[in-house]
Protein backbone atom coordinates (compact mmCIF):
# COMPACT_ATOMS: atom_id res chain seq x y z
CA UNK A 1 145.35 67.95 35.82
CA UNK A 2 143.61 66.55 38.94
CA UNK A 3 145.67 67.96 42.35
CA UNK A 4 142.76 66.33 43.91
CA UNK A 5 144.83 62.89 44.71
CA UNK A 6 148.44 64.63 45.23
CA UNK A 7 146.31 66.53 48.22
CA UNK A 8 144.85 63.49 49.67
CA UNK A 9 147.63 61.59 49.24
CA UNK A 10 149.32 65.16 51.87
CA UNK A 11 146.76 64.88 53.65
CA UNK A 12 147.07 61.11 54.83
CA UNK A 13 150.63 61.30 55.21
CA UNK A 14 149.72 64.18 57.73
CA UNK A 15 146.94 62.47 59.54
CA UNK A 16 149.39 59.30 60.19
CA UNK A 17 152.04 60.99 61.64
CA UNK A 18 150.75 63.79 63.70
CA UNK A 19 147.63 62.10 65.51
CA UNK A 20 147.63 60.00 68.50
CA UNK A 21 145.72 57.00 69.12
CA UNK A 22 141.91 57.56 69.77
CA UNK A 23 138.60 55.51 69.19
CA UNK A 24 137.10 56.09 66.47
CA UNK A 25 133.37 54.96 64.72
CA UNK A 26 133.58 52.97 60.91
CA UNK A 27 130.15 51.76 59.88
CA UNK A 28 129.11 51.40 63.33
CA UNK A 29 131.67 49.78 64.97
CA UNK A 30 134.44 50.96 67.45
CA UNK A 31 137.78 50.93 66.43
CA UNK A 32 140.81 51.50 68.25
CA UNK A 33 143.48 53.64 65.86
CA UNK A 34 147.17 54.15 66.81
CA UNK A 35 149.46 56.45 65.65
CA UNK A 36 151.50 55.63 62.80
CA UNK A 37 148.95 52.79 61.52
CA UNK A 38 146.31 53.63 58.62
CA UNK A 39 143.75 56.20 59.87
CA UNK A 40 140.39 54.66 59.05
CA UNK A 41 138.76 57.44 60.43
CA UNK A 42 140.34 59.95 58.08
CA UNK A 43 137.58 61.13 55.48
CA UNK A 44 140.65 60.27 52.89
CA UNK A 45 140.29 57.11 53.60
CA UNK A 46 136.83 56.32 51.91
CA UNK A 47 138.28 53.43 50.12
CA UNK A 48 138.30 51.46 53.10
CA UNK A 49 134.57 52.24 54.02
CA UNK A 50 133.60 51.55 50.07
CA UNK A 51 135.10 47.55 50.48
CA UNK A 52 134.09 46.70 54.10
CA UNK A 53 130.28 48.03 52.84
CA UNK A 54 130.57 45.01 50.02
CA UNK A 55 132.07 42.21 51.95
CA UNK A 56 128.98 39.65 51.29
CA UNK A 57 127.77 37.96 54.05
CA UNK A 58 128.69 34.25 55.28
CA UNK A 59 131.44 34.92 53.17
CA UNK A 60 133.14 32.07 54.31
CA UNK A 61 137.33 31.80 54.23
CA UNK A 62 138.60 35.23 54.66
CA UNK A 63 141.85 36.59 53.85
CA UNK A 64 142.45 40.48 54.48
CA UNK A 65 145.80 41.42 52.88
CA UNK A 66 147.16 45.03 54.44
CA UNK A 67 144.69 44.46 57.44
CA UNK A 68 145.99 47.92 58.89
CA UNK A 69 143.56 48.11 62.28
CA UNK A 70 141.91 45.13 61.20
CA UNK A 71 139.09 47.15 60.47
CA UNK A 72 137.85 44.81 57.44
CA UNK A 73 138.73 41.75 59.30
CA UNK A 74 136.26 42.84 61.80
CA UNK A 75 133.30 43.29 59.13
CA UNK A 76 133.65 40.34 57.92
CA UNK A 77 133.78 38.37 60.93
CA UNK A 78 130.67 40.56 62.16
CA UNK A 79 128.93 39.52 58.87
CA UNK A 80 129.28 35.85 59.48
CA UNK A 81 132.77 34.49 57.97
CA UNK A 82 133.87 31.63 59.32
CA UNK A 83 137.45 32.16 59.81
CA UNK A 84 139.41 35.42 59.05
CA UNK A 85 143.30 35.72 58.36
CA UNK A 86 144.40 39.32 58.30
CA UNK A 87 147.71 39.85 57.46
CA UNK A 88 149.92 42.92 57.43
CA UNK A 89 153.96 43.97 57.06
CA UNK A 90 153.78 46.55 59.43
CA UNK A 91 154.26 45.87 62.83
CA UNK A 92 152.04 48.92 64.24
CA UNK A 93 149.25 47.57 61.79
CA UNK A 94 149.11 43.94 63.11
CA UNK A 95 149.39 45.12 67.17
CA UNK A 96 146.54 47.92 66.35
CA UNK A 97 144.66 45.11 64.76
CA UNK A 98 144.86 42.28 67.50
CA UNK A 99 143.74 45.44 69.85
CA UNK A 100 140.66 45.35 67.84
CA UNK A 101 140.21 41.62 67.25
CA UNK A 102 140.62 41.47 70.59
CA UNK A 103 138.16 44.52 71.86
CA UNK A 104 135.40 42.63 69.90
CA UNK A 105 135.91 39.02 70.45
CA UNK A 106 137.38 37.41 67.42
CA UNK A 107 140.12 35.95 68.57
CA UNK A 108 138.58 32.63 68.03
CA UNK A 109 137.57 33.63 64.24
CA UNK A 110 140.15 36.47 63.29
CA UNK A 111 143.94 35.17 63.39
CA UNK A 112 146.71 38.18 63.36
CA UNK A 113 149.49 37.24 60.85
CA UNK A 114 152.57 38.92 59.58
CA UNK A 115 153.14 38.48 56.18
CA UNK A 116 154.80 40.30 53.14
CA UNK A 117 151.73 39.72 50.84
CA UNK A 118 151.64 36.02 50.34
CA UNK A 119 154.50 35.27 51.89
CA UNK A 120 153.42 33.80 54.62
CA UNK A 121 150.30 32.00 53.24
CA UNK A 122 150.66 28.53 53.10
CA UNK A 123 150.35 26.89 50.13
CA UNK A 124 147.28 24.65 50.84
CA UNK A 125 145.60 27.66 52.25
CA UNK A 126 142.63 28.99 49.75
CA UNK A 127 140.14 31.89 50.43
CA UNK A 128 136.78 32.23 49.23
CA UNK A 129 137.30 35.93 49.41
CA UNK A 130 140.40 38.07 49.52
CA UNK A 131 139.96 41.78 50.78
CA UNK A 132 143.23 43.93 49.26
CA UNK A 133 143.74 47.14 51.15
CA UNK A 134 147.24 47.61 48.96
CA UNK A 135 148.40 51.59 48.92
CA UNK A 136 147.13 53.00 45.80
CA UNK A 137 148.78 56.08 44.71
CA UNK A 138 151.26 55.30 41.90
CA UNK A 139 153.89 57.50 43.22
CA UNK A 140 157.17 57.11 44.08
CA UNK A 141 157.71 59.12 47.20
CA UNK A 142 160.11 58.31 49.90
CA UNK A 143 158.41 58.60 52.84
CA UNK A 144 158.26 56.98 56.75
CA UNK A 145 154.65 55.93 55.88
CA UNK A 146 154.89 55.52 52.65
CA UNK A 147 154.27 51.54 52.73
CA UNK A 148 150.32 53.00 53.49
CA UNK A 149 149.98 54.92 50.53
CA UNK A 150 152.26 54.77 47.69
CA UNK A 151 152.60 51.48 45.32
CA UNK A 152 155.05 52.62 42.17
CA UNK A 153 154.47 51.35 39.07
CA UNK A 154 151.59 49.05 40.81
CA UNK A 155 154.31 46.47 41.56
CA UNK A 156 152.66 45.79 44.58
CA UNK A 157 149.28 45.02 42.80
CA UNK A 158 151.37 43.16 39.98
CA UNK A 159 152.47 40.51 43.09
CA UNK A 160 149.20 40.23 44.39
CA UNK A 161 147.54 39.89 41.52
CA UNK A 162 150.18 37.06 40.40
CA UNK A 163 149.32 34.91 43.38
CA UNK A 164 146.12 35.75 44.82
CA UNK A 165 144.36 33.33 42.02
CA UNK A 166 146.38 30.44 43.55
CA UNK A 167 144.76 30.93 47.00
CA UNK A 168 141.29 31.20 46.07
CA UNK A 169 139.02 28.46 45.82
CA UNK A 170 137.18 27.26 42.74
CA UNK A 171 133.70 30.39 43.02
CA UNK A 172 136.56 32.56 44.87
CA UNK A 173 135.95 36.38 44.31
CA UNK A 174 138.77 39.27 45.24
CA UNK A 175 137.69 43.33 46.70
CA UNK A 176 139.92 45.24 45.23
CA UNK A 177 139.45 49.44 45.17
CA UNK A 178 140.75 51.91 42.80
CA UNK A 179 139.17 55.15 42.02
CA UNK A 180 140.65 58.30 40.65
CA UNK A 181 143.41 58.22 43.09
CA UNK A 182 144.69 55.21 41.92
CA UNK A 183 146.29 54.26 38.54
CA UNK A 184 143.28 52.48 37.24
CA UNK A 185 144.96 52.20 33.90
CA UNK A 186 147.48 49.73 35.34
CA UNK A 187 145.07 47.69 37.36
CA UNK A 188 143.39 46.86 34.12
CA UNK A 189 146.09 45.93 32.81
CA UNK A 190 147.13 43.33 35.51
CA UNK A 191 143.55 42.18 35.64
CA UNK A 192 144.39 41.24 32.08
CA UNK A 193 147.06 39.78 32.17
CA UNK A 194 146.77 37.30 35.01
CA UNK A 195 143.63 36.25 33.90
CA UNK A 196 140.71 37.47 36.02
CA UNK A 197 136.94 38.03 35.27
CA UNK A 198 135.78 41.56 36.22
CA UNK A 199 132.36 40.30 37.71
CA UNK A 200 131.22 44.17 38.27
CA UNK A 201 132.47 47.49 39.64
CA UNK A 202 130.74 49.69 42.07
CA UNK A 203 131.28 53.32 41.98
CA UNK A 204 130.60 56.42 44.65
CA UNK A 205 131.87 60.22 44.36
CA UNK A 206 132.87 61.42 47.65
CA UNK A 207 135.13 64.55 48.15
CA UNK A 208 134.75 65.05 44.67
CA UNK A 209 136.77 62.03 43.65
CA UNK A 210 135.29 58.63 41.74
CA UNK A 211 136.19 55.71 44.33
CA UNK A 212 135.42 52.32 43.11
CA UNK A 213 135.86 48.78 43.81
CA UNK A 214 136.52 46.30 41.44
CA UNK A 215 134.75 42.28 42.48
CA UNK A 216 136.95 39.66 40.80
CA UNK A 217 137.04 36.08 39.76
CA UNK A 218 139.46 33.94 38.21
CA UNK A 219 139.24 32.74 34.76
């Protein structure tokens, strides 16, 4: 068996709680990082760098579900989008991201929203491309921070997945990553069974783990 993930997974919950805010660099850009909000600059975090490298550019409509710092938000909007809504649960996540948004002047293209997954979303609103930075670990672990890391039995992913396809427009495509640390398995299965088109998936080994990220369309 693979302790690889189980000591990531350690490892994040760690890095979360312990350090304070700082400034850190992700692909190039300053970002601000608070305590308690999802450490992009953690080398556990590789997911995050794998999806904001693939956001295409002039992307268009922009929704960033789980925006965290607002990290991808910011790529996108720096790679042309014309309008960006980043949305988040967590509290700490949205005020760390309109610290960024606001540190590189978005404001005008990035809006800050809170919003349990679609929640929030109205239902005229469509995307035509939908960044998810949903927790990946399949593990059920009580935890403070565990709403960063840990989505058992992919029920998270099976609600995204549900509705996402009713918020993207007609040549809408999704991000999604997954990777060894993730329960691939099950995302396949979802894919499946809400009717997407896997349009490719891109692979890297880092840290001696297979990240990926998975570009989908609806059917």
């Amino acid at each position: 068996m693979n302790e690889k993930p189980h000591e990531i997974t350690l490892n994040f919950i760690k890095d979360i709680q312990t350090r304070e805010k700082r400034t850190a660099e992700f692909l190039g850009e300053k970002i601000i990082i608070n305590k308690n909000v999802f450490p992009v600059d953690s080398p556990f975090s590789y997911s995050s760098k794998m999806t904001a490298k693939r956001i295409p550019k002039d992307s268009g409509i922009v929704l960033d579900v789980g925006t965290g710092t607002g990290v991808q938000a910011i790529i996108a909007a720096k790679k042309g989008a014309k309008k960006v809504i980043a949305i988040d649960i967590d509290n700490n996540s949205l005020e760390n991201a309109r610290e960024n948004v606001q540190l590189h002047g978005f404001e005008e293209i990035i809006e800050i929203r809170q919003s349990n997954l679609f929640e929030n979303i109205k239902k005229e609103e469509k995307f035509d491309l939908i960044i998810s930075q949903l927790p990946f670990a399949d593990i059920n672990y009580e935890n403070k921070v565990g709403h960063f890391l840990f989505d058992a039995d992919f029920k998270l992913h099976d609600s995204f997945l549900r509705d996402a396809k009713l918020h993207l427009n007609v040549e809408g495509k999704i991000l999604i990553p997954s990777g060894e640390v993730a329960n691939e398995e099950k995302l396949k299965e979802l894919i499946d069974k809400y009717n997407y088109s896997i349009l490719k998936v891109e692979e890297e080994l880092f840290e001696g783990l297979k990240w990926k990220v998975y570009f989908l369309s609806s059917i």
